[in-house]
N, C-alpha and C. Protein backbone atom coordinates (compact mmCIF):
# COMPACT_ATOMS: atom_id res chain seq x y z
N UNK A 1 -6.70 -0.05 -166.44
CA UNK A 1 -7.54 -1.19 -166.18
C UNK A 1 -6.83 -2.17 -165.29
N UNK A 2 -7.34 -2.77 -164.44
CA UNK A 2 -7.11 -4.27 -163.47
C UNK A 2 -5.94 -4.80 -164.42
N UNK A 3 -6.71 -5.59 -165.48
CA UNK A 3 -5.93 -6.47 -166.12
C UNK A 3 -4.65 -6.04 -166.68
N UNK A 4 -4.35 -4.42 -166.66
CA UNK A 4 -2.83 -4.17 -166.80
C UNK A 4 -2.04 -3.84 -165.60
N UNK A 5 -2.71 -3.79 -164.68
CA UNK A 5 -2.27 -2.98 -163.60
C UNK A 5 -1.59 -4.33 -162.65
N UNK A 6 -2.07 -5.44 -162.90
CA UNK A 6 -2.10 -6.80 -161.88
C UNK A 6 -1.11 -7.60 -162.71
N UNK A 7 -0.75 -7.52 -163.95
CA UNK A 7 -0.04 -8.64 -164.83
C UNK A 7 1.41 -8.18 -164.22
N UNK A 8 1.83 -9.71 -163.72
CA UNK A 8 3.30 -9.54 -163.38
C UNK A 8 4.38 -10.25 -163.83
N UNK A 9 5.27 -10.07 -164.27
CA UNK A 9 6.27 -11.05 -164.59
C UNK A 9 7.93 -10.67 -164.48
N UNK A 10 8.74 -11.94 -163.92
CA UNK A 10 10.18 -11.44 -164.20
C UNK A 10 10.32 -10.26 -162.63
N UNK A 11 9.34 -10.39 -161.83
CA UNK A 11 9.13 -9.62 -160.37
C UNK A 11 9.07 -7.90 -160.70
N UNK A 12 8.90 -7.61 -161.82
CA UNK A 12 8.31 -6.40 -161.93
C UNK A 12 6.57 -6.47 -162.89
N UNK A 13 6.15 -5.34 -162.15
CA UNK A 13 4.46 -5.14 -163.22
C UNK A 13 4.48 -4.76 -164.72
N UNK A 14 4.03 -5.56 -165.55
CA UNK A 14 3.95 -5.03 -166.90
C UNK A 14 2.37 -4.82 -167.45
N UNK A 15 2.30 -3.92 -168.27
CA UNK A 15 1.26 -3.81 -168.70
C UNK A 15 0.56 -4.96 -169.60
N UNK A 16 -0.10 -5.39 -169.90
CA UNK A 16 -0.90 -6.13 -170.93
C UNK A 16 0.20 -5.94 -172.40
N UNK A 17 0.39 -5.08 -172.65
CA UNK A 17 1.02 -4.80 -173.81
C UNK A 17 2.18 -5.04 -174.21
N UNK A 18 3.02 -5.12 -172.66
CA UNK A 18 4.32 -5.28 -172.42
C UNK A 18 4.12 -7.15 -172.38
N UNK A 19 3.34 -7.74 -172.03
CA UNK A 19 3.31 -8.73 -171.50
C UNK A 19 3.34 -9.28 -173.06
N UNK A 20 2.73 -8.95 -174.14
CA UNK A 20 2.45 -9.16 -175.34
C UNK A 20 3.70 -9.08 -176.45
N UNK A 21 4.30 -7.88 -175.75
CA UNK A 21 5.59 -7.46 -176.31
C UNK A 21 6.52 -8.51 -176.45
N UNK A 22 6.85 -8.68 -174.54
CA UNK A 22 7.62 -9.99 -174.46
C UNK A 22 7.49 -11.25 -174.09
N UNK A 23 6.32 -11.46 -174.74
CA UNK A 23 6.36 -13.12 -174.93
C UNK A 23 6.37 -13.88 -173.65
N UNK A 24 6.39 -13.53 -172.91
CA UNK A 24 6.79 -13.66 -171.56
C UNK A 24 5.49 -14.69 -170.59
N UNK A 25 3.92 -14.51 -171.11
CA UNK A 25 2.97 -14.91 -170.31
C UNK A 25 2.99 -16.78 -170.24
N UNK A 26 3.13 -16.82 -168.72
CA UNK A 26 3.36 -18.09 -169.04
C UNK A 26 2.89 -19.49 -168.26
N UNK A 27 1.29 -18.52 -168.27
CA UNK A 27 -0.12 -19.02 -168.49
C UNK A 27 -1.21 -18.51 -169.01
N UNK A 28 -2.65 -19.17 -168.97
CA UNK A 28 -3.57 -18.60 -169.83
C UNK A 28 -4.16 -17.55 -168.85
N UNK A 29 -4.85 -16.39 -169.41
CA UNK A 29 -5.56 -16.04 -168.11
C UNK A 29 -6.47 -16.77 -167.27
N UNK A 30 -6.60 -15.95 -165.88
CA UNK A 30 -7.33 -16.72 -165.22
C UNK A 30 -8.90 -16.08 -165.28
N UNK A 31 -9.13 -14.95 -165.49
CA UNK A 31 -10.09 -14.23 -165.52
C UNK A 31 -10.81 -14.19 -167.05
N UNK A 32 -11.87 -13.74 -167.23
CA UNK A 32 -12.60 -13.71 -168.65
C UNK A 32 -12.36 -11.96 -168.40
N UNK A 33 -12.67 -11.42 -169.70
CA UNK A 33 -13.05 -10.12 -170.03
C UNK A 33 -14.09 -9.53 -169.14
N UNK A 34 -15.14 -10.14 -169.13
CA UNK A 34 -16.25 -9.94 -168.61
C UNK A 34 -16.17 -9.85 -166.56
N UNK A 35 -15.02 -10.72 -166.40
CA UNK A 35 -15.07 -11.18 -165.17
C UNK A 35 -14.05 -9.44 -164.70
N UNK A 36 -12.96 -9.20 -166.04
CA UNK A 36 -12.31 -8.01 -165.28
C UNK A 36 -13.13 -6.86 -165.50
N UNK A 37 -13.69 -6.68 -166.64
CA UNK A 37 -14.66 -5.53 -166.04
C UNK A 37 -15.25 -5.03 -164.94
N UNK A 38 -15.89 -6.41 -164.23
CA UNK A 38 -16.63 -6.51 -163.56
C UNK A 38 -15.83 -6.09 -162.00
N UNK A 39 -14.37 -6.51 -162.12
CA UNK A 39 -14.03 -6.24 -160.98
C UNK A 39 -13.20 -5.09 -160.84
N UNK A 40 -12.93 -4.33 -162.30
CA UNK A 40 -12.81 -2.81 -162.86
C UNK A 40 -13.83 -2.09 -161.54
N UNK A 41 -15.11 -2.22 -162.29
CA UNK A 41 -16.58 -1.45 -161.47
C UNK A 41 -16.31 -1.83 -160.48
N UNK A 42 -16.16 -2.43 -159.89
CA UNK A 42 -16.10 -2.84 -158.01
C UNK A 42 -15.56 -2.05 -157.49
N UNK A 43 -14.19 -2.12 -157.80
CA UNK A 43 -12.81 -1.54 -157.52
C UNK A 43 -13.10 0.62 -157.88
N UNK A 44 -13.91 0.59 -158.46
CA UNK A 44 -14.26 1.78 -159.01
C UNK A 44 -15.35 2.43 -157.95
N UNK A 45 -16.18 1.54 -157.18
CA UNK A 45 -17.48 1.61 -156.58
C UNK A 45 -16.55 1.64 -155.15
N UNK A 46 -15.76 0.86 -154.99
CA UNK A 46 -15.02 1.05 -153.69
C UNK A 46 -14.63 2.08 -153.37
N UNK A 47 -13.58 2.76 -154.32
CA UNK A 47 -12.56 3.77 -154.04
C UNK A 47 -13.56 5.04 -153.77
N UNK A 48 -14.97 5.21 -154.64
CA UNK A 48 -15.76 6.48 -154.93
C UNK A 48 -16.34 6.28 -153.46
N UNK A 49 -16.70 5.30 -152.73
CA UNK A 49 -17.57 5.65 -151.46
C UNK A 49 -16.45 5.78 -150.50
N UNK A 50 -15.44 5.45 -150.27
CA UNK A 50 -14.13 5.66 -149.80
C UNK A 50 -13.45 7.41 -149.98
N UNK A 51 -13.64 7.87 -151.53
CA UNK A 51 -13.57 9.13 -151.67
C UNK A 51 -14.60 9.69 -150.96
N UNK A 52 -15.81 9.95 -151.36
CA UNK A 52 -17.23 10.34 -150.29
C UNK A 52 -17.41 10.26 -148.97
N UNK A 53 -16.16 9.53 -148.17
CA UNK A 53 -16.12 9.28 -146.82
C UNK A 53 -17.34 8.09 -146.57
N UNK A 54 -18.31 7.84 -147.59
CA UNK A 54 -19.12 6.73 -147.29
C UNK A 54 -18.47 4.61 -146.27
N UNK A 55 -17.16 4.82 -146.82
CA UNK A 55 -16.92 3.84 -145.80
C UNK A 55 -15.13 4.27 -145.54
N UNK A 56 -14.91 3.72 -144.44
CA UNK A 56 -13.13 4.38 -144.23
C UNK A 56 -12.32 3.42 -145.30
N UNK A 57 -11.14 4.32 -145.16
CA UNK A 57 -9.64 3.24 -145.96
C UNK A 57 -9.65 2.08 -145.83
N UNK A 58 -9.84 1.22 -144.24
CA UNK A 58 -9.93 0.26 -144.17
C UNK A 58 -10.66 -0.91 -144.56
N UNK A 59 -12.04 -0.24 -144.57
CA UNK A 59 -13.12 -1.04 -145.38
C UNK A 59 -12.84 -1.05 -146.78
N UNK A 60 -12.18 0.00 -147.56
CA UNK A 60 -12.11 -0.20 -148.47
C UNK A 60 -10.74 -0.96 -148.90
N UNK A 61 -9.95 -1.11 -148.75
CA UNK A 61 -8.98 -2.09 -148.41
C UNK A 61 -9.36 -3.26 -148.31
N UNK A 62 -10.04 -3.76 -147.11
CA UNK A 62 -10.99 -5.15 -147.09
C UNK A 62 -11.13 -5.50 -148.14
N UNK A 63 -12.35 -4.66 -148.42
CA UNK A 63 -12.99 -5.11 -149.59
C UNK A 63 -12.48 -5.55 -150.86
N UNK A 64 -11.36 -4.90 -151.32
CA UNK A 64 -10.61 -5.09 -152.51
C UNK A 64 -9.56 -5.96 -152.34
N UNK A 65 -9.35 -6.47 -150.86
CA UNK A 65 -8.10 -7.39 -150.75
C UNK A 65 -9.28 -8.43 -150.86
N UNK A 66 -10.23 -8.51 -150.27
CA UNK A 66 -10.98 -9.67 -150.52
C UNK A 66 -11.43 -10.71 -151.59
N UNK A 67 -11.47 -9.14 -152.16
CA UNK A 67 -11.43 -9.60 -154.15
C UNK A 67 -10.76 -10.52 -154.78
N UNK A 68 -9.07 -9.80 -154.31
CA UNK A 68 -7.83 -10.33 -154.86
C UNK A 68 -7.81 -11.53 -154.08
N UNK A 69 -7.94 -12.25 -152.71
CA UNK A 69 -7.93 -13.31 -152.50
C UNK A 69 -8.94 -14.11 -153.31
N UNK A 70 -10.25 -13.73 -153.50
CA UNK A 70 -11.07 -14.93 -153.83
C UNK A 70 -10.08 -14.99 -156.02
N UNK A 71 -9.61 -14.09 -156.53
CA UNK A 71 -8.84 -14.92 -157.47
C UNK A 71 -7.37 -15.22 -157.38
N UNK A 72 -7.06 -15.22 -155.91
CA UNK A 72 -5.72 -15.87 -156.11
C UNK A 72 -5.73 -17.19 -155.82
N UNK A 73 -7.19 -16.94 -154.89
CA UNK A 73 -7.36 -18.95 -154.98
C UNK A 73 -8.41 -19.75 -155.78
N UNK A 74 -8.44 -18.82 -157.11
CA UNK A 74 -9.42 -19.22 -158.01
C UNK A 74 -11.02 -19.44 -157.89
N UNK A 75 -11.34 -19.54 -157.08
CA UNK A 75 -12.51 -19.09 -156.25
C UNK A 75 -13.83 -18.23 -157.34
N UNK A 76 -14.13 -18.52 -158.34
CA UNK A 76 -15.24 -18.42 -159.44
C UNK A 76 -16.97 -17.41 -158.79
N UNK A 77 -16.79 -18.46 -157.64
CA UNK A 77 -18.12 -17.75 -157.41
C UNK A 77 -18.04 -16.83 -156.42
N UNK A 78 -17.05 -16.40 -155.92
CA UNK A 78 -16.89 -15.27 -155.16
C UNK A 78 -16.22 -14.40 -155.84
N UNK A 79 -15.48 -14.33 -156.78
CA UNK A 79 -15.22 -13.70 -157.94
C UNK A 79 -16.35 -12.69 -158.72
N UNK A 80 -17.22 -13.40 -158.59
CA UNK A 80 -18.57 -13.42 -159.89
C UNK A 80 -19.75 -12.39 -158.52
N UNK A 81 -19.86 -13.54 -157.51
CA UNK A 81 -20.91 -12.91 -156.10
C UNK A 81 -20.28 -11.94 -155.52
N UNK A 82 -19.34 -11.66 -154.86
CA UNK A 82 -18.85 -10.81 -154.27
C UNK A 82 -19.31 -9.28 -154.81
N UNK A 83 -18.41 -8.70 -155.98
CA UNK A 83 -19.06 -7.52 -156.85
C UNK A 83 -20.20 -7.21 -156.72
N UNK A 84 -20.94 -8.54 -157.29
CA UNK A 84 -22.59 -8.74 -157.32
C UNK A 84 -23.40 -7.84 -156.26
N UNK A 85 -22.84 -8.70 -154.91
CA UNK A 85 -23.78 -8.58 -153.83
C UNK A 85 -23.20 -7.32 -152.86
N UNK A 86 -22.04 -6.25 -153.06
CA UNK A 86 -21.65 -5.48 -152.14
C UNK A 86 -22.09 -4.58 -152.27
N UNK A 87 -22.71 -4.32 -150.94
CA UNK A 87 -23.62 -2.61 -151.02
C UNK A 87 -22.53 -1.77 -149.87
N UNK A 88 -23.16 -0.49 -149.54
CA UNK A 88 -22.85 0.55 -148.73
C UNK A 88 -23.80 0.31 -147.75
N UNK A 89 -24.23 -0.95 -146.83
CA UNK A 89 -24.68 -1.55 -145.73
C UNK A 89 -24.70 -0.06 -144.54
């Protein structure tokens, strides 16, 4: 899942579990449950039309760096719209 794959601390990646282990998190999340699911499926919808040749590496790249910017600058409704509104145009 996202939410283990993205948790970082101490400059290496830890899992959710690890992060739990060591005490270590040292803020709240920024995302809801609902919000990483959501960008689980995206990220899932990307890679499969990317596998299918439906859009190249690069688009799919875009797309998922786009993601990660709109929550590195906290950015709620592109977070939430983005997923929402991306088709295979």
């Amino acid at each position: 899942m996202l939410s283990e794959s993205i948790a970082k601390g101490m400059g290496r990646v830890l899992t959710q579990h690890q992060w739990e282990q060591e005490e270590i998190m040292p803020r709240s999340p920024i995302l809801t449950n609902k919000q990483l699911y959501v960008i689980d499926k995206f990220i899932g919808k990307v890679l499969d039309a990317y596998k299918t040749g439906k859009i190249s590496r690069q688009n799919a790249v875009h797309h998922i760096s786009h993601l990660i910017m709109a929550v590195d600058m906290g950015n709620e409704t592109e977070i939430v719209q983005y997923p929402a509104n991306w088709s295979l145009r």
